[in-house]
C-alpha atoms as a PDB file:
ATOM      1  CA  UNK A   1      79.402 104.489 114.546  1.00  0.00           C
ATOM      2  CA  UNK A   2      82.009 101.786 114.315  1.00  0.00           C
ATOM      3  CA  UNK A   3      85.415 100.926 116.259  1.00  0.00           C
ATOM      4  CA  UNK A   4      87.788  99.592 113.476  1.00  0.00           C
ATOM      5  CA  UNK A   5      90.987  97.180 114.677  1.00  0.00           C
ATOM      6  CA  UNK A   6      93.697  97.231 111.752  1.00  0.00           C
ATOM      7  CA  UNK A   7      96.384  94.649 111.821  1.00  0.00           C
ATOM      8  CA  UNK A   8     100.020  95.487 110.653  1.00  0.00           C
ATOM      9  CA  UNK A   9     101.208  91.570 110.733  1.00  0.00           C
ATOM     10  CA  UNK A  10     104.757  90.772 111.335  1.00  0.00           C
ATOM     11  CA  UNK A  11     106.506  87.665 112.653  1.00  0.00           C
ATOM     12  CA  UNK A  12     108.931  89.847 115.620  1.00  0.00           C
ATOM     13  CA  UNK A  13     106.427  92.909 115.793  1.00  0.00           C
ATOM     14  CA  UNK A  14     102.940  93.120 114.956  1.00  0.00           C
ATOM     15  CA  UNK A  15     101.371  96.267 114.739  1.00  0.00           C
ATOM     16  CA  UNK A  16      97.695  97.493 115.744  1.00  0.00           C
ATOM     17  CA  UNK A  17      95.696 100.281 115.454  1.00  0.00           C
ATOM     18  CA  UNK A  18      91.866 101.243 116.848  1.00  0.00           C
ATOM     19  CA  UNK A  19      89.892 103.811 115.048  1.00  0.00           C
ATOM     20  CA  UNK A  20      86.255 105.360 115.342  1.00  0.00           C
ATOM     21  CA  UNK A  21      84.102 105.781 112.158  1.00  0.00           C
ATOM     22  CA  UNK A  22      81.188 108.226 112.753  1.00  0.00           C
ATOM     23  CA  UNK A  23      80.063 109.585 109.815  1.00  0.00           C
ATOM     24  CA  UNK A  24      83.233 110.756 107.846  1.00  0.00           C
ATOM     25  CA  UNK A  25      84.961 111.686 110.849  1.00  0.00           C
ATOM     26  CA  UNK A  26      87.700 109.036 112.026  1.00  0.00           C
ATOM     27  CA  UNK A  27      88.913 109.192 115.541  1.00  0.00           C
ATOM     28  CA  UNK A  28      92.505 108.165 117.218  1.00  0.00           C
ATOM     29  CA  UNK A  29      91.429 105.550 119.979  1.00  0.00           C
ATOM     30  CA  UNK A  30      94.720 102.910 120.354  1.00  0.00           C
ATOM     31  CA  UNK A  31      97.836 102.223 118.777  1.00  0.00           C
ATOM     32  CA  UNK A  32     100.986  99.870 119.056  1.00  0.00           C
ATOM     33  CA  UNK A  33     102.823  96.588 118.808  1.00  0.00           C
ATOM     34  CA  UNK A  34     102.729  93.220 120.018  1.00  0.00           C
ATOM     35  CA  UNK A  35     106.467  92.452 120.462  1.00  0.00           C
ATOM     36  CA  UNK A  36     107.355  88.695 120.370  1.00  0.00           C
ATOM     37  CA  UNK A  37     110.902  88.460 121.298  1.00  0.00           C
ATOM     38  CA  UNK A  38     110.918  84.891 121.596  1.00  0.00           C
ATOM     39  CA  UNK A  39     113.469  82.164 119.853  1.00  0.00           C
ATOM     40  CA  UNK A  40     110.564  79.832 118.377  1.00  0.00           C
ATOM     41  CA  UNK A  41     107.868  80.771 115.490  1.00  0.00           C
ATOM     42  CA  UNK A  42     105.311  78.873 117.743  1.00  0.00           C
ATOM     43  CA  UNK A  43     105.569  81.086 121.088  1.00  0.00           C
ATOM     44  CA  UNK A  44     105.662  83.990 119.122  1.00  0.00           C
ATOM     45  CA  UNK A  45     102.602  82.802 116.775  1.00  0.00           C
ATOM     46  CA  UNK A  46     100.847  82.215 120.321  1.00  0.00           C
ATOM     47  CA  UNK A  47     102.203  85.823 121.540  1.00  0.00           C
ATOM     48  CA  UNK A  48     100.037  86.952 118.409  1.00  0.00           C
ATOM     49  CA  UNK A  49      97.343  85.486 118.892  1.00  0.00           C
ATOM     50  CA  UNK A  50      96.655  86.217 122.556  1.00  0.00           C
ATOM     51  CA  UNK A  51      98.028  89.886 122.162  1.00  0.00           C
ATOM     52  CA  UNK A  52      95.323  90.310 119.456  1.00  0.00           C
ATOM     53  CA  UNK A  53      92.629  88.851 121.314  1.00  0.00           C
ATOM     54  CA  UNK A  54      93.137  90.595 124.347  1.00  0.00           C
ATOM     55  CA  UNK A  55      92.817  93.690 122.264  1.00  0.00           C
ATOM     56  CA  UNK A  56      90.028  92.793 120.707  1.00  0.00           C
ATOM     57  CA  UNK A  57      88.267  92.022 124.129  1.00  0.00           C
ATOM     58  CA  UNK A  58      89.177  95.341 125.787  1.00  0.00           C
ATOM     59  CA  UNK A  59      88.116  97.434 122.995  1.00  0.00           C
ATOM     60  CA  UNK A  60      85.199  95.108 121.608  1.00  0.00           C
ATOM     61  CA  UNK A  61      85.612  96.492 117.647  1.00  0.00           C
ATOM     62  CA  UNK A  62      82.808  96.042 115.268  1.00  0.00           C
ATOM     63  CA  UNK A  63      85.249  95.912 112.014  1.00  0.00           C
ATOM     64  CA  UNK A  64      88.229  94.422 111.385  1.00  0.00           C
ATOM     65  CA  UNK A  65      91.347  94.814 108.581  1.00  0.00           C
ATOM     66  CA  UNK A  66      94.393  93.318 107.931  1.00  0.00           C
ATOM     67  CA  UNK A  67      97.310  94.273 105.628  1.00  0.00           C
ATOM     68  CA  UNK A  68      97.812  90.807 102.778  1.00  0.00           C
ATOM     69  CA  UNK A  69     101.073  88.890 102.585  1.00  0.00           C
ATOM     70  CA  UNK A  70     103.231  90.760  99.841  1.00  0.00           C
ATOM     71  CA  UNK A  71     105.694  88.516  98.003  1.00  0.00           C
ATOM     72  CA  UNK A  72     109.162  88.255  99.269  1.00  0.00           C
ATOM     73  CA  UNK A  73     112.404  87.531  97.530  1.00  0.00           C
ATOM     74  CA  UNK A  74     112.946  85.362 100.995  1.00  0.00           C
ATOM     75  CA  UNK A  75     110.291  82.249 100.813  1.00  0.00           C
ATOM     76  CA  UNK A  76     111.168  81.718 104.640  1.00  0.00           C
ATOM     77  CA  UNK A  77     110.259  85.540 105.433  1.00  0.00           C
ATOM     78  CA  UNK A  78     107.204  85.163 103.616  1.00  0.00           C
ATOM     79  CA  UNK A  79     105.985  82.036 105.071  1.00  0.00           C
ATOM     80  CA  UNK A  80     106.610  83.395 108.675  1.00  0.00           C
ATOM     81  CA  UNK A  81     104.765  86.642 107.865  1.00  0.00           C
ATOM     82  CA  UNK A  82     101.547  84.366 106.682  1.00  0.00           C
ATOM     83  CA  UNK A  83     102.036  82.240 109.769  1.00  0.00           C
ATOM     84  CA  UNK A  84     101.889  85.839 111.797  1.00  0.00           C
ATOM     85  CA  UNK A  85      98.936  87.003 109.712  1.00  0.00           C
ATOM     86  CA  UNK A  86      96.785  83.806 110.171  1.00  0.00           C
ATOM     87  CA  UNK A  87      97.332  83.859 113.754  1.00  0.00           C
ATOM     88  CA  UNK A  88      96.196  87.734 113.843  1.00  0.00           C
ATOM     89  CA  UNK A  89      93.599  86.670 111.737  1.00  0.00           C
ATOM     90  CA  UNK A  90      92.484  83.808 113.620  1.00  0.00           C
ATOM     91  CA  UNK A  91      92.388  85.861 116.848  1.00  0.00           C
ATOM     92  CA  UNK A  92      89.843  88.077 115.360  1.00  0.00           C
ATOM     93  CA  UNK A  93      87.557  85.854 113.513  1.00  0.00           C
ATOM     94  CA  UNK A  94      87.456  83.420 116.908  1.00  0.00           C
ATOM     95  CA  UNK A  95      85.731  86.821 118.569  1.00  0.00           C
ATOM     96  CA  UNK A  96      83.512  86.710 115.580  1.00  0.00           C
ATOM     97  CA  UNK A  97      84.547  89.522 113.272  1.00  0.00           C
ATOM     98  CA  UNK A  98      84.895  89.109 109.784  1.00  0.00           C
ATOM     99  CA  UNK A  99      88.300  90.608 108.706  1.00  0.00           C
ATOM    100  CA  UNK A 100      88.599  92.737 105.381  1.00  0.00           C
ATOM    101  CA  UNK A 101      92.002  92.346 103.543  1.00  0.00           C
ATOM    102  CA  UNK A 102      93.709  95.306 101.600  1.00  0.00           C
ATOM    103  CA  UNK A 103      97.356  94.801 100.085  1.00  0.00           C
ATOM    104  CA  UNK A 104      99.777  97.617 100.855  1.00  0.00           C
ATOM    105  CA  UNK A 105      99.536  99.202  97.449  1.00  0.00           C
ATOM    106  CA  UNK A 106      95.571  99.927  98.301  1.00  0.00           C
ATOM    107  CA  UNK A 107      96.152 100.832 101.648  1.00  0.00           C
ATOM    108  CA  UNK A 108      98.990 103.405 100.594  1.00  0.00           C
ATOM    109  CA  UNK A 109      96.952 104.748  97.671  1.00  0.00           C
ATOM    110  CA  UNK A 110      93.926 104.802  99.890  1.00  0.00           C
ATOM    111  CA  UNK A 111      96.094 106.925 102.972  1.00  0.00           C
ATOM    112  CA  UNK A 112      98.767 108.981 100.676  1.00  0.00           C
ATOM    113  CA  UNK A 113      97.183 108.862  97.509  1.00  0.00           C
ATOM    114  CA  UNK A 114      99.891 106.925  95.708  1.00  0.00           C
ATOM    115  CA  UNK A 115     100.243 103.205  96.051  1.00  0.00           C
ATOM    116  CA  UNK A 116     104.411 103.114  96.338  1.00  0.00           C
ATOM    117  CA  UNK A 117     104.492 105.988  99.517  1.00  0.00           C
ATOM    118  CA  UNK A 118     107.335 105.245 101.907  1.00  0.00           C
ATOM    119  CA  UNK A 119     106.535 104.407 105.281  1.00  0.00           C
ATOM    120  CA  UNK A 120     107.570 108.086 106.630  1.00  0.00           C
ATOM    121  CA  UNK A 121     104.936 109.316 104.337  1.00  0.00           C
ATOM    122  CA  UNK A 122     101.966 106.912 105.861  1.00  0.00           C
ATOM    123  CA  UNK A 123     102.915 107.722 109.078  1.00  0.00           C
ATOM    124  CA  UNK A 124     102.768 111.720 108.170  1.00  0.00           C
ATOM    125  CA  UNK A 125      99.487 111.492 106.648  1.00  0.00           C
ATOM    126  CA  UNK A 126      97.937 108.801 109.543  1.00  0.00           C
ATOM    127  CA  UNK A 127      99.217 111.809 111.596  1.00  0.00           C
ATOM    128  CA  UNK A 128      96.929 114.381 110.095  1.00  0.00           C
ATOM    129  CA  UNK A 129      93.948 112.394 109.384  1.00  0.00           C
ATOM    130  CA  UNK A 130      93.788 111.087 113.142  1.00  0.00           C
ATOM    131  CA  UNK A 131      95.288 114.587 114.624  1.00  0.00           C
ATOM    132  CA  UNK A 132      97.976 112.607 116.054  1.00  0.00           C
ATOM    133  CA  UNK A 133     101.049 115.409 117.871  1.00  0.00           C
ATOM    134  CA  UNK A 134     103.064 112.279 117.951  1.00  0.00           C
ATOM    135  CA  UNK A 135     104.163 110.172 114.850  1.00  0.00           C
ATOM    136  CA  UNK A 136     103.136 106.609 115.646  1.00  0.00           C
ATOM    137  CA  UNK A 137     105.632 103.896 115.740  1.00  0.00           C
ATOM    138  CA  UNK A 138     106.072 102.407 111.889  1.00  0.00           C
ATOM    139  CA  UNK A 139     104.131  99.486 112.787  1.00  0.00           C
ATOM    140  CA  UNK A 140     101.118 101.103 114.410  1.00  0.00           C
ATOM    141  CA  UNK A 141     100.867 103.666 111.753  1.00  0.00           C
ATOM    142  CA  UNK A 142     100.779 100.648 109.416  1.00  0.00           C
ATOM    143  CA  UNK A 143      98.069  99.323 111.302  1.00  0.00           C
ATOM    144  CA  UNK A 144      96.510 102.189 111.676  1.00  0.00           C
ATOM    145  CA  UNK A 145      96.417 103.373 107.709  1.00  0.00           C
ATOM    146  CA  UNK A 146      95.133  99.714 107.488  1.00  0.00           C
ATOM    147  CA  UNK A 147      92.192 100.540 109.513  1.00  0.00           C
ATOM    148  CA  UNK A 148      91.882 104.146 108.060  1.00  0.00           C
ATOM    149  CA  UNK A 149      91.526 102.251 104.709  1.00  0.00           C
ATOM    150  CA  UNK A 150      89.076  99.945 105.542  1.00  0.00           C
ATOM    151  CA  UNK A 151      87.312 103.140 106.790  1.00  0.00           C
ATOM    152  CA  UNK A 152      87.453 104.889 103.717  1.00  0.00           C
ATOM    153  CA  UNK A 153      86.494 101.495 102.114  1.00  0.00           C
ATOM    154  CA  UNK A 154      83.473 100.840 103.997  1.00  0.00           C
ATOM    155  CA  UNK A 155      82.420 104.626 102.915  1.00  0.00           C
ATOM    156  CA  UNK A 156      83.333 103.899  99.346  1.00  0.00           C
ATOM    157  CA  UNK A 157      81.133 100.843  99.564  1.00  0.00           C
ATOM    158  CA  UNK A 158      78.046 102.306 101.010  1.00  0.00           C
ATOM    159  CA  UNK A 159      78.293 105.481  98.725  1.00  0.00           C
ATOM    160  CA  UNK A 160      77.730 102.855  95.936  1.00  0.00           C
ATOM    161  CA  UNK A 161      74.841 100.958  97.257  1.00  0.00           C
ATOM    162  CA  UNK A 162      72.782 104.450  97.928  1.00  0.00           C
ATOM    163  CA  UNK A 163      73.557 105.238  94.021  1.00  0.00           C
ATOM    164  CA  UNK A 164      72.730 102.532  92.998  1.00  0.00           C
ATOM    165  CA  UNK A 165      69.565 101.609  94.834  1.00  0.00           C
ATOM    166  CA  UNK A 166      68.405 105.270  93.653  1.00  0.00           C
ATOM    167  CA  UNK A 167      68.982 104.010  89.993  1.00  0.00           C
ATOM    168  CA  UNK A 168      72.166 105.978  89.298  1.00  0.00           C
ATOM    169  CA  UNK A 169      75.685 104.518  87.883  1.00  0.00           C
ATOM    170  CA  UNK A 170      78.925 105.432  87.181  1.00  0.00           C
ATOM    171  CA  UNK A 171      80.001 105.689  83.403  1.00  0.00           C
ATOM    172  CA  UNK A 172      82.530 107.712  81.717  1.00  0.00           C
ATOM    173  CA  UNK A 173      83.886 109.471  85.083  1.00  0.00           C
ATOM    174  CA  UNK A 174      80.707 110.492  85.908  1.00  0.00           C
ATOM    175  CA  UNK A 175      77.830 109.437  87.623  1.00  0.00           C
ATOM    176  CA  UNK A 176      74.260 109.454  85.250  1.00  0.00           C
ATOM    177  CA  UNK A 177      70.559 108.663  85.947  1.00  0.00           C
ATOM    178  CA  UNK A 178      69.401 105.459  83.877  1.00  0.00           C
ATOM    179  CA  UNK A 179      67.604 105.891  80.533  1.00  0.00           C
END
């Protein structure tokens, strides 16, 4: 079993989610944002970071995720949203998690199915895989496809190491014994 935190980074709202992992079956746990209505980038960067951390200390998760900084037409937007993301970051690696990065395209593709969904669409399909009766905030269902993701990452990843420590590998769409 594993409690997964996935970050939604944003300068003004930063969204989180909490997920179980056991097995295949994912669990709703917590969901929401870290608002940080404030008029300087540092106060809000320190709204982040303590908002993250105290999150992190109430729910104690084994497995972290964060969404990566997309390029921006706006330099200044995209510097503030790496600012935001390294002090989420940093929150979660000071409680000694490491922290798996996904870009939105893999996140989307991993939730939807297709990499370009629109955010109604995430938050529809983070409804039914978590059996949510309540669409999430656009944020939190960010965060929490994030941590669905890394969930269905994690899965991925381990599938591969059983085939392959029994000898078997993947070649033409298939998977074949060696020889």
């Amino acid at each position: 079993m594993s409690l997964i935190i996935g970050i939604d980074p944003g300068s003004r709202l930063t969204g989180y989610g909490i997920i179980q992992k056991e097995g295949s079956k994912l669990t709703f746990i917590d969901a929401g944002t870290i608002r940080t209505e404030t008029p300087t980038m540092p106060e809000r960067l320190k709204r982040i970071f303590e908002g993250i951390s105290s999150i992190v200390d109430f729910y104690q998760p084994t497995e972290a995720a964060i969404e990566q900084v997309f390029m921006s037409n706006n330099p200044d937007s995209a510097l503030k949203l790496g600012q935001a993301r390294g002090a989420a970051m940093t929150a979660v690696v000071v409680k000694n998690l490491s922290v798996a990065e996904y870009t939105a395209r893999q996140i989307k593709l991993s939730v939807v199915g297709y990499g370009a969904a629109e955010k109604e669409q995430v938050q529809m399909m983070v409804m039914r895989l978590l059996n949510l009766s309540i669409t999430p905030q656009a944020d939190a269902a960010d965060a929490l496809a994030t941590a669905i993701c890394h969930a269905h990452a994690a899965s991925s990843n381990n599938k591969m190491l059983m085939l392959q420590s029994t000898g078997m590998s993947r070649g033409r769409g298939r998977w074949r014994l060696p020889g």
